[in-house]
C-alpha atoms as a PDB file:
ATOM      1  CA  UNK A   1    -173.051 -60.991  80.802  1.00  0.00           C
ATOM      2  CA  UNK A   2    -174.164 -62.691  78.020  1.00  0.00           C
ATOM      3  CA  UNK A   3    -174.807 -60.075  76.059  1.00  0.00           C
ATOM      4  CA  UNK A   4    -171.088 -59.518  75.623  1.00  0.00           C
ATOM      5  CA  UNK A   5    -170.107 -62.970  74.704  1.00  0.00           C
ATOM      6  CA  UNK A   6    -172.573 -63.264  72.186  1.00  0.00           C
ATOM      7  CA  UNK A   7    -171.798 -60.320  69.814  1.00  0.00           C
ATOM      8  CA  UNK A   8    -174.465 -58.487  67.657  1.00  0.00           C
ATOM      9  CA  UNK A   9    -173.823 -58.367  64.075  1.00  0.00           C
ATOM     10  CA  UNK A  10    -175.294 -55.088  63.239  1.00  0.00           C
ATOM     11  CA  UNK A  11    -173.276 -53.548  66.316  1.00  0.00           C
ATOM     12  CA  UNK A  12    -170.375 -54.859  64.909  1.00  0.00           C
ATOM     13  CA  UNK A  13    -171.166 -53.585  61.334  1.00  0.00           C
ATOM     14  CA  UNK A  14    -171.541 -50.226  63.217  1.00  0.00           C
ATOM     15  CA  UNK A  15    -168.558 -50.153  64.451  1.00  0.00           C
ATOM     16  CA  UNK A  16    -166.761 -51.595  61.542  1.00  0.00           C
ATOM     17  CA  UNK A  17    -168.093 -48.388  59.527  1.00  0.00           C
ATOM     18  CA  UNK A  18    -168.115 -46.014  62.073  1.00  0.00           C
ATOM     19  CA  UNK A  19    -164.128 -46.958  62.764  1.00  0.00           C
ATOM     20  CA  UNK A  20    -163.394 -46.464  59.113  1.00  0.00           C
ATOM     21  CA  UNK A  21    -164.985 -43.545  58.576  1.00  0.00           C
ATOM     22  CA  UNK A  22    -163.127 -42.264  61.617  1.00  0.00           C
ATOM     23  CA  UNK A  23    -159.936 -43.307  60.045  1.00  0.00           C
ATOM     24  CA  UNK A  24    -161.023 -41.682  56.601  1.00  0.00           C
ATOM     25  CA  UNK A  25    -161.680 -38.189  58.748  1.00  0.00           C
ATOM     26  CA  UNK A  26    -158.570 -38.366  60.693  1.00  0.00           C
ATOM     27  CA  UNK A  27    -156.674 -39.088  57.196  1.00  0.00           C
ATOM     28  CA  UNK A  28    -158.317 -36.001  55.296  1.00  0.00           C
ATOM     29  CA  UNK A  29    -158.268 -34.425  58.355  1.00  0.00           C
ATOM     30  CA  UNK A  30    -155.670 -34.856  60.589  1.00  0.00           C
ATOM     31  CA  UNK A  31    -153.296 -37.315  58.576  1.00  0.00           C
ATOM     32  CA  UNK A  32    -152.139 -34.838  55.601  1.00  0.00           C
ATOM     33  CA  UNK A  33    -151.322 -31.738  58.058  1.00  0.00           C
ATOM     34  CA  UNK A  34    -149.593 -34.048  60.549  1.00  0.00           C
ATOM     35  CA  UNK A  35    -147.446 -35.687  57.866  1.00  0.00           C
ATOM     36  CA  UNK A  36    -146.824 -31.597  56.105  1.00  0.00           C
ATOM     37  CA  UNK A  37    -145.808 -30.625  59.287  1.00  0.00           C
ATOM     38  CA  UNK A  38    -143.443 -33.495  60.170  1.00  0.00           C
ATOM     39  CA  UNK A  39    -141.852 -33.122  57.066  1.00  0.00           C
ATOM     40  CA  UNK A  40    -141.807 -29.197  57.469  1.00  0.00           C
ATOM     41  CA  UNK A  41    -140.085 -30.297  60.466  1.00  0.00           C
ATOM     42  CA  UNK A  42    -137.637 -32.519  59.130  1.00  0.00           C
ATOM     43  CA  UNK A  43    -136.535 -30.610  56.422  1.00  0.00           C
ATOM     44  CA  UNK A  44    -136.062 -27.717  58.549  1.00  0.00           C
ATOM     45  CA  UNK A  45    -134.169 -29.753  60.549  1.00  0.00           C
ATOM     46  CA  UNK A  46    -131.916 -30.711  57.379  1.00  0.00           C
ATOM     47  CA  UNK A  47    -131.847 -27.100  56.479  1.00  0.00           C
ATOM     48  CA  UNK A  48    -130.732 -26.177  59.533  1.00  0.00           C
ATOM     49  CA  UNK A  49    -127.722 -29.152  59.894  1.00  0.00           C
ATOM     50  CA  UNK A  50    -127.077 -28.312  56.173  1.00  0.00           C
ATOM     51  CA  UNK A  51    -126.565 -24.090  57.652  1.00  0.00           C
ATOM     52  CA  UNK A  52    -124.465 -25.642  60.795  1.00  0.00           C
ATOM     53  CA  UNK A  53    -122.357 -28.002  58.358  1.00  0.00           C
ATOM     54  CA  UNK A  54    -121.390 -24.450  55.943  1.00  0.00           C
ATOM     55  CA  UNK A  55    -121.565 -22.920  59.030  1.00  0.00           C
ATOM     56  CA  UNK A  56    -118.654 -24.859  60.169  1.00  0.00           C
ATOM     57  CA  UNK A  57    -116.668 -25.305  57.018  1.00  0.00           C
ATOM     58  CA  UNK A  58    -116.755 -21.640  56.402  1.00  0.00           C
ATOM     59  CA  UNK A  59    -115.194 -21.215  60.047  1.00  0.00           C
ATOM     60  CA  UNK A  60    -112.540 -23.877  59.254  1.00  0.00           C
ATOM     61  CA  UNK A  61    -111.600 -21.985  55.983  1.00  0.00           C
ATOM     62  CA  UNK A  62    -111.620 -18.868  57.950  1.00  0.00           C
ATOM     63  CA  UNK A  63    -109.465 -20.273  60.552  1.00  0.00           C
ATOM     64  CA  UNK A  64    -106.824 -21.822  58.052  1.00  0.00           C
ATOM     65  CA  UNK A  65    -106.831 -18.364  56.276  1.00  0.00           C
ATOM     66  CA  UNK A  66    -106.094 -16.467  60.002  1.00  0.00           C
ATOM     67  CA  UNK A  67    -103.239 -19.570  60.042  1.00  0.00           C
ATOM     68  CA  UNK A  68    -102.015 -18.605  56.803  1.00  0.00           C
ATOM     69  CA  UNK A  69    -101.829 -14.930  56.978  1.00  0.00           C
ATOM     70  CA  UNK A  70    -100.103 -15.288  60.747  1.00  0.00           C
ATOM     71  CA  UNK A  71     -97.615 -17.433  59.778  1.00  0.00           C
ATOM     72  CA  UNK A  72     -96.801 -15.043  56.848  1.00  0.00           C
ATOM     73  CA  UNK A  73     -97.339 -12.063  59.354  1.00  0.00           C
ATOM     74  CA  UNK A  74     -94.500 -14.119  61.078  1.00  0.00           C
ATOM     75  CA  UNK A  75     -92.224 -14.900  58.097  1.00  0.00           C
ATOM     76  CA  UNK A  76     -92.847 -11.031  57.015  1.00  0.00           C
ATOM     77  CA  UNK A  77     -91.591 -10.284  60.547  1.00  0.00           C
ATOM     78  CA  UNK A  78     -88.820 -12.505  60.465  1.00  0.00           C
ATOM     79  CA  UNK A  79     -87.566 -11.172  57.156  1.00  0.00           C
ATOM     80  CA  UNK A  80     -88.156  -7.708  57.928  1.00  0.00           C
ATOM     81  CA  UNK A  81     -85.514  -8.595  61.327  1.00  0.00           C
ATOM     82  CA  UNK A  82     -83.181  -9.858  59.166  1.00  0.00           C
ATOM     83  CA  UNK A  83     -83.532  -7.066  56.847  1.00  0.00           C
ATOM     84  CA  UNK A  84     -83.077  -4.427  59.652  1.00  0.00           C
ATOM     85  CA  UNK A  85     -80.361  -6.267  60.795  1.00  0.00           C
ATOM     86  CA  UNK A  86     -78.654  -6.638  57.473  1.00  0.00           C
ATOM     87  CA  UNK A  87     -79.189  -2.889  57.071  1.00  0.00           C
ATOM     88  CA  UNK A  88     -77.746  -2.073  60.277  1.00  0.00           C
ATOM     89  CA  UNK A  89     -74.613  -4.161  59.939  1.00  0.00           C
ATOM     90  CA  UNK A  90     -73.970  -2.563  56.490  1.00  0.00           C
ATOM     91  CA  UNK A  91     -73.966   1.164  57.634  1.00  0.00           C
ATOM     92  CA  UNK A  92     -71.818  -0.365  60.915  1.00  0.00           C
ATOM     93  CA  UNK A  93     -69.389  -0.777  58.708  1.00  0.00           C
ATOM     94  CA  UNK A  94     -69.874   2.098  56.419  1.00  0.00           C
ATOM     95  CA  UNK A  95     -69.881   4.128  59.446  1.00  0.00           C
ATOM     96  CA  UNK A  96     -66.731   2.076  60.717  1.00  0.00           C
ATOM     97  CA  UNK A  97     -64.910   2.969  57.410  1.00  0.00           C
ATOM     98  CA  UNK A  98     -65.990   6.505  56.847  1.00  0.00           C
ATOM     99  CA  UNK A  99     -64.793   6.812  60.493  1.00  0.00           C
ATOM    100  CA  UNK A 100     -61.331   5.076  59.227  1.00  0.00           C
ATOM    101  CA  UNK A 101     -61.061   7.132  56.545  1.00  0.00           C
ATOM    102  CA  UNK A 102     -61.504  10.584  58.606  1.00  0.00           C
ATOM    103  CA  UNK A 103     -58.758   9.181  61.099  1.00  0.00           C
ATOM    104  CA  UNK A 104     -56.661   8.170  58.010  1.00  0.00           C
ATOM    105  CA  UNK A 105     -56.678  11.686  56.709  1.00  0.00           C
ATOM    106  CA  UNK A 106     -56.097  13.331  60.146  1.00  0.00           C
ATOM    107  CA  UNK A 107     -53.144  11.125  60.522  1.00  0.00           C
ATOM    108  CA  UNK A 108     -51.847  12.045  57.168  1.00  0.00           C
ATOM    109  CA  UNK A 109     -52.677  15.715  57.695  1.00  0.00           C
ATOM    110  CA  UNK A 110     -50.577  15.500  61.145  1.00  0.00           C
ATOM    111  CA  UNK A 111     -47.672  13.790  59.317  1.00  0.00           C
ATOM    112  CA  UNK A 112     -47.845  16.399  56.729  1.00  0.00           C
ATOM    113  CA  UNK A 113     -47.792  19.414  59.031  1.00  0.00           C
ATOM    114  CA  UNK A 114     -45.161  17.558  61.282  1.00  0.00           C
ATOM    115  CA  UNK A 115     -43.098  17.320  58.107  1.00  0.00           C
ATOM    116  CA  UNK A 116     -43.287  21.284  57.203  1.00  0.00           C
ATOM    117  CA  UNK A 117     -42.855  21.794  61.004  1.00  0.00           C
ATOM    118  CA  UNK A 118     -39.366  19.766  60.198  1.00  0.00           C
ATOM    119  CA  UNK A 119     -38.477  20.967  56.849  1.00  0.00           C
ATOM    120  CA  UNK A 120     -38.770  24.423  58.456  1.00  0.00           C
ATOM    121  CA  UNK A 121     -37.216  24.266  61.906  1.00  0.00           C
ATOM    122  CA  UNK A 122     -34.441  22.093  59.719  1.00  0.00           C
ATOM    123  CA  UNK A 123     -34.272  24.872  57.700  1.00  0.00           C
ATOM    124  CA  UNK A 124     -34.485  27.425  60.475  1.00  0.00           C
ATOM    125  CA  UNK A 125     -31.493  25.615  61.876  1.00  0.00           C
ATOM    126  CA  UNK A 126     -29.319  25.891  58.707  1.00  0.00           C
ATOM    127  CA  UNK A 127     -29.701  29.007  58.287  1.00  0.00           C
ATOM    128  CA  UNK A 128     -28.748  29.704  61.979  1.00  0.00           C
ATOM    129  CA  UNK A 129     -25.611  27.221  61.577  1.00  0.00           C
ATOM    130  CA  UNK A 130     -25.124  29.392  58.455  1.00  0.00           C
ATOM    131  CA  UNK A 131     -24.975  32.582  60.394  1.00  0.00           C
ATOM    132  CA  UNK A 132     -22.967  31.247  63.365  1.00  0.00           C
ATOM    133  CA  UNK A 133     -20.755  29.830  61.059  1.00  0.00           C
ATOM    134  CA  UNK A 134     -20.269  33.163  59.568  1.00  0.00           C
ATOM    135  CA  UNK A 135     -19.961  34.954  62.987  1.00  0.00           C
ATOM    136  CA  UNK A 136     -16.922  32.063  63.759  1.00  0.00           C
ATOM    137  CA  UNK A 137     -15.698  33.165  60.691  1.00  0.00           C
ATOM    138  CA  UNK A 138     -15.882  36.803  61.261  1.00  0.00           C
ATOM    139  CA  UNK A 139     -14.619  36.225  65.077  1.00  0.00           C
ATOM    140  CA  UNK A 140     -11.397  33.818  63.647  1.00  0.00           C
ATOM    141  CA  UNK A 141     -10.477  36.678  61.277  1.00  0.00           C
ATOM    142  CA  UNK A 142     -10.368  39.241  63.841  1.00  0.00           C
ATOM    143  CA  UNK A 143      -8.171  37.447  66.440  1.00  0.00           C
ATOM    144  CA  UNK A 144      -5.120  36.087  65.719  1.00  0.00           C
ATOM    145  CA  UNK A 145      -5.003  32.604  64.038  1.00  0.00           C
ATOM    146  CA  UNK A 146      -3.857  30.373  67.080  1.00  0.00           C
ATOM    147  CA  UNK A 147      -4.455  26.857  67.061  1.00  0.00           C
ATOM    148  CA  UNK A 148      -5.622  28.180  70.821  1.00  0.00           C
ATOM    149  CA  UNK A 149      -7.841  30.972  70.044  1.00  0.00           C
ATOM    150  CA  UNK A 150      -9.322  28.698  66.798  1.00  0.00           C
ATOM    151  CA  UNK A 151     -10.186  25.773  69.055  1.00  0.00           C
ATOM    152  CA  UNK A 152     -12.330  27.763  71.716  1.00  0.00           C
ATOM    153  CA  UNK A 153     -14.192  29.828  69.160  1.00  0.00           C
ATOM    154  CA  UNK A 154     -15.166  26.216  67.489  1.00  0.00           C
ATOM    155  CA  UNK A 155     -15.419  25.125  70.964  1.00  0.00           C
ATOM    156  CA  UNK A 156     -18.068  28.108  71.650  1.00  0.00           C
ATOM    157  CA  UNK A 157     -19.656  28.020  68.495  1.00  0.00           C
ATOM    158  CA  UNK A 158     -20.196  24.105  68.965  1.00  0.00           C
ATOM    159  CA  UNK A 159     -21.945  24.578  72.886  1.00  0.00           C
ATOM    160  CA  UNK A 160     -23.907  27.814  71.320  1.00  0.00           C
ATOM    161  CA  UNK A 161     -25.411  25.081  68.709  1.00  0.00           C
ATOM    162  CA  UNK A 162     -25.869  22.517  71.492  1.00  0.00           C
ATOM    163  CA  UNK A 163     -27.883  24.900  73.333  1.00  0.00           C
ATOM    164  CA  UNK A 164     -30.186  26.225  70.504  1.00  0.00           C
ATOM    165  CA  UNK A 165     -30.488  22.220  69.655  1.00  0.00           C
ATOM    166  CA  UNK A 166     -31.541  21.742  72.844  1.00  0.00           C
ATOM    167  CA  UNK A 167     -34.036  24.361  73.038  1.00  0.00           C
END
């Protein structure tokens, strides 16, 4: 035991050397590859953050865009109600006054045919009152001219126009 508390020198300058030279080996060695690939790793690890970070953005832009072009969709929708609508109510009322018009003229067309129906039944009727006025006359001049006999031919001619009046 007291071998180890008193220390050799030239064990000691052994191990001095042979640790150094272990720690040159393990730096040509070892040391260079190990630090490559830790910083292969880490910058593939940036990369790779850098590719989620676009990554990301791009999706944000994208989804803004899809916001964009639905809420235009949804505008373009909107307007092309209103259009419609707009469209509709205008030929409602073009259809309302073409409709107006056609029952304007068939009203005026029934007013004008009721008016020759009435110009010629009133003319119908003169010309019968003409001709039963002459048959009066022609019945007065062959009777007698008696305030009697006068007052029932204008009596009969007056119920003979009552009755063709009437029908």
């Amino acid at each position: 035991m007291g071998d180890i508390l008193n220390p050799d020198v030239g064990l000691a300058i052994f191990t001095i050397i042979s640790f150094l030279i272990l720690v040159v080996l393990l730096r040509v060695v070892a040391w260079g590859p190990l630090l490559a690939a830790i910083d292969a790793r880490e910058r593939g690890l940036r990369d790779e953050r850098e590719r989620a970070e676009k990554a990301r953005e791009e999706s944000e832009k994208i989804q803004q865009d899809l916001e964009k072009r639905l809420t235009g969709a949804a505008e373009e929708a909107k307007d092309l109600i209103a259009q419609a609508t707009k469209d509709a109510e205008v030929l409602r009322q073009k259809l309302k006054g073409d409709a107006e018009g056609e029952a304007k003229d068939l009203v005026d067309k029934a007013r004008v045919q009721l008016n020759d129906e009435k110009n010629k039944l009133v003319g119908e009727l003169r010309q019968e009152v003409v001709t039963l006025s002459v048959s009066a006359a022609e019945r007065l001049m062959k009777k007698s001219i008696d305030d009697a006999v006068q007052k029932t031919v204008l009596d009969d001619f007056f119920s003979q126009l009552e009755k063709e009046k009437a029908a």
